[in-house]
Protein backbone atom coordinates (compact mmCIF):
# COMPACT_ATOMS: atom_id res chain seq x y z
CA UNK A 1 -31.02 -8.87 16.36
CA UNK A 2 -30.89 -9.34 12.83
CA UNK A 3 -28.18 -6.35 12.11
CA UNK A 4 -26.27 -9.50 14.44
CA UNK A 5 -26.58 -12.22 11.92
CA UNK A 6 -23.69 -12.93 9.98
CA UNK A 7 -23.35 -13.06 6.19
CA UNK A 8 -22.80 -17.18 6.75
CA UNK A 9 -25.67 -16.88 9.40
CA UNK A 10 -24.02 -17.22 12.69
CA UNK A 11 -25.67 -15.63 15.47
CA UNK A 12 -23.03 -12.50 16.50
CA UNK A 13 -24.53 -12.30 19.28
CA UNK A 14 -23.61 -15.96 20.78
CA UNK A 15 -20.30 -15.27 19.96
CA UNK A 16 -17.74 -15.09 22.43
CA UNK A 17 -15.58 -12.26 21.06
CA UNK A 18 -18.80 -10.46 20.23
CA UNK A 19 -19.52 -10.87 24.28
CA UNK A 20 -16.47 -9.88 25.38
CA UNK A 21 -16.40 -6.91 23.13
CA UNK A 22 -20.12 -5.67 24.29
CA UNK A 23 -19.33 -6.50 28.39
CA UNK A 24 -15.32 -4.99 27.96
CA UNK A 25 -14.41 -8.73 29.45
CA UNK A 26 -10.66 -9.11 29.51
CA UNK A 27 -10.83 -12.64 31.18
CA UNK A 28 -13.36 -14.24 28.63
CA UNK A 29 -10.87 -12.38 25.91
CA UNK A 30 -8.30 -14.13 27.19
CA UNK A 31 -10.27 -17.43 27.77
CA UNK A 32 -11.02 -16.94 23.99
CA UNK A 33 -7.56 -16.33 22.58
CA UNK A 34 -6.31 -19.50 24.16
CA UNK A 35 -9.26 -21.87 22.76
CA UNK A 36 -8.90 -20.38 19.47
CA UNK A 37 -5.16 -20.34 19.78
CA UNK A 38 -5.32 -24.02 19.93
CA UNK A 39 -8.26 -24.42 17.75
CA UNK A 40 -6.72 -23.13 14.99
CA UNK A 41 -2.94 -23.87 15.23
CA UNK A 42 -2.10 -19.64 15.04
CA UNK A 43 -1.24 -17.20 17.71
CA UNK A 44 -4.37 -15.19 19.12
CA UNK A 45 -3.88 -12.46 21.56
CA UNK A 46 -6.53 -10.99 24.33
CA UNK A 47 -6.30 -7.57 22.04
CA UNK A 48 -7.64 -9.49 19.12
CA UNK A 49 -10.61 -10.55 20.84
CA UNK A 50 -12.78 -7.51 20.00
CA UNK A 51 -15.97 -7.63 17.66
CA UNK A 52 -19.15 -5.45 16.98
CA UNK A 53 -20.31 -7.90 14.81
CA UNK A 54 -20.05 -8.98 11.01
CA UNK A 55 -22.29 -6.76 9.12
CA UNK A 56 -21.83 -3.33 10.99
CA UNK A 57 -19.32 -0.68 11.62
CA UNK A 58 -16.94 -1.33 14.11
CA UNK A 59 -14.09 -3.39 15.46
CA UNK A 60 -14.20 -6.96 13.98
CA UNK A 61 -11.15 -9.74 15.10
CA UNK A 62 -8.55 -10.07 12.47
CA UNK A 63 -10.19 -13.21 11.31
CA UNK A 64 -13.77 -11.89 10.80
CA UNK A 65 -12.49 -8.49 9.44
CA UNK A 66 -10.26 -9.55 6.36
CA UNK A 67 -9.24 -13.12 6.55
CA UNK A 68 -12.80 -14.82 6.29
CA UNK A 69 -13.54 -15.72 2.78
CA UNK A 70 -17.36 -15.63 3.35
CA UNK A 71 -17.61 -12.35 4.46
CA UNK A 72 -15.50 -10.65 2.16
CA UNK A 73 -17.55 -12.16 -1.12
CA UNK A 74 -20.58 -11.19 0.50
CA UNK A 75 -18.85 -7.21 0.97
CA UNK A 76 -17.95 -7.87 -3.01
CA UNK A 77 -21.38 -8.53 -3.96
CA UNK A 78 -22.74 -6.17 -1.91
CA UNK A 79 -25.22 -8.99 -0.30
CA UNK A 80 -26.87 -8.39 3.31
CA UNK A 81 -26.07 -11.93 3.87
CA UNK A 82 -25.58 -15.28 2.10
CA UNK A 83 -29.06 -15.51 1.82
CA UNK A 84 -29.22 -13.01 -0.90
CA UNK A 85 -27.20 -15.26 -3.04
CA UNK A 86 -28.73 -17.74 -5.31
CA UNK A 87 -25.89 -19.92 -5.29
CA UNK A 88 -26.33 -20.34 -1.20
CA UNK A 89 -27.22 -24.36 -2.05
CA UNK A 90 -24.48 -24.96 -3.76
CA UNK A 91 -21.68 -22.67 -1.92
CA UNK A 92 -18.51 -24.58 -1.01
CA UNK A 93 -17.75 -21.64 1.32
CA UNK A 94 -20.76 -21.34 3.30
CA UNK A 95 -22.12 -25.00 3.15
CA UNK A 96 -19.96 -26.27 6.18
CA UNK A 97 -21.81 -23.71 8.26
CA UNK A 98 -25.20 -24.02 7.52
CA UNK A 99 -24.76 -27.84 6.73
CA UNK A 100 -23.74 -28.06 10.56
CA UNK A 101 -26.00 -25.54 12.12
CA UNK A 102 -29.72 -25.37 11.71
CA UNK A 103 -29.45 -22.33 13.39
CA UNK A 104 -27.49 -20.46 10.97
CA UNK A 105 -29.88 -21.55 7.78
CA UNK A 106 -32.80 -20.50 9.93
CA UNK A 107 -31.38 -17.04 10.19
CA UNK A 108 -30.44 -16.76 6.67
CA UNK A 109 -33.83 -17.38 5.66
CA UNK A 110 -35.20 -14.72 8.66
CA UNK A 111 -32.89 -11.70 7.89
């Protein structure tokens, strides 16, 4: 489980394009493209909807695999996860998630 925690500290596994991905869903792709679609104001497509998860080899959607910022510093400075950072408490980045998710800090602090 922990290889499916996030570098912000979401749990991969929970996440619907990381579902999809693992059960080769096209309906919950498509399901997931249209609520993200409208969530965030872009186009999404059913083929984007494919993820192995943050921190490991594979497909990733566009968004996780070069457009999110808090990924790509933790690939930079080569941290397993926000955790590692020092500056987690005061991370303008990250703060939204964890400040909003128990969940996400509680992994942090377990990976």
């Amino acid at each position: 489980m922990k290889d499916f925690i996030a570098y912000c500290g979401l749990d991969c596994e929970k996440c619907d394009a990381f579902i999809a991905t693992k059960n080769n869903d096209d309906e919950l792709r498509i399901k997931t493209a249209k609520l993200w679609s409208e969530m965030n104001g872009v186009e999404i497509t059913k083929e984007m909807i494919n993820c192995e998860g943050c921190r490991t080899n594979g497909v990733k959607t566009p968004f996780c695999d070069s457009l999110c910022p808090i990924r790509q510093c933790g690939l930079e400075k080569k941290y397993a996860t926000c955790g590692d950072c020092e500056k987690i408490n005061k991370c303008d980045m990250v703060s939204m998630i964890i400040g909003n998710n128990k969940d996400a800090l509680d992994n942090l602090k377990n990976v």
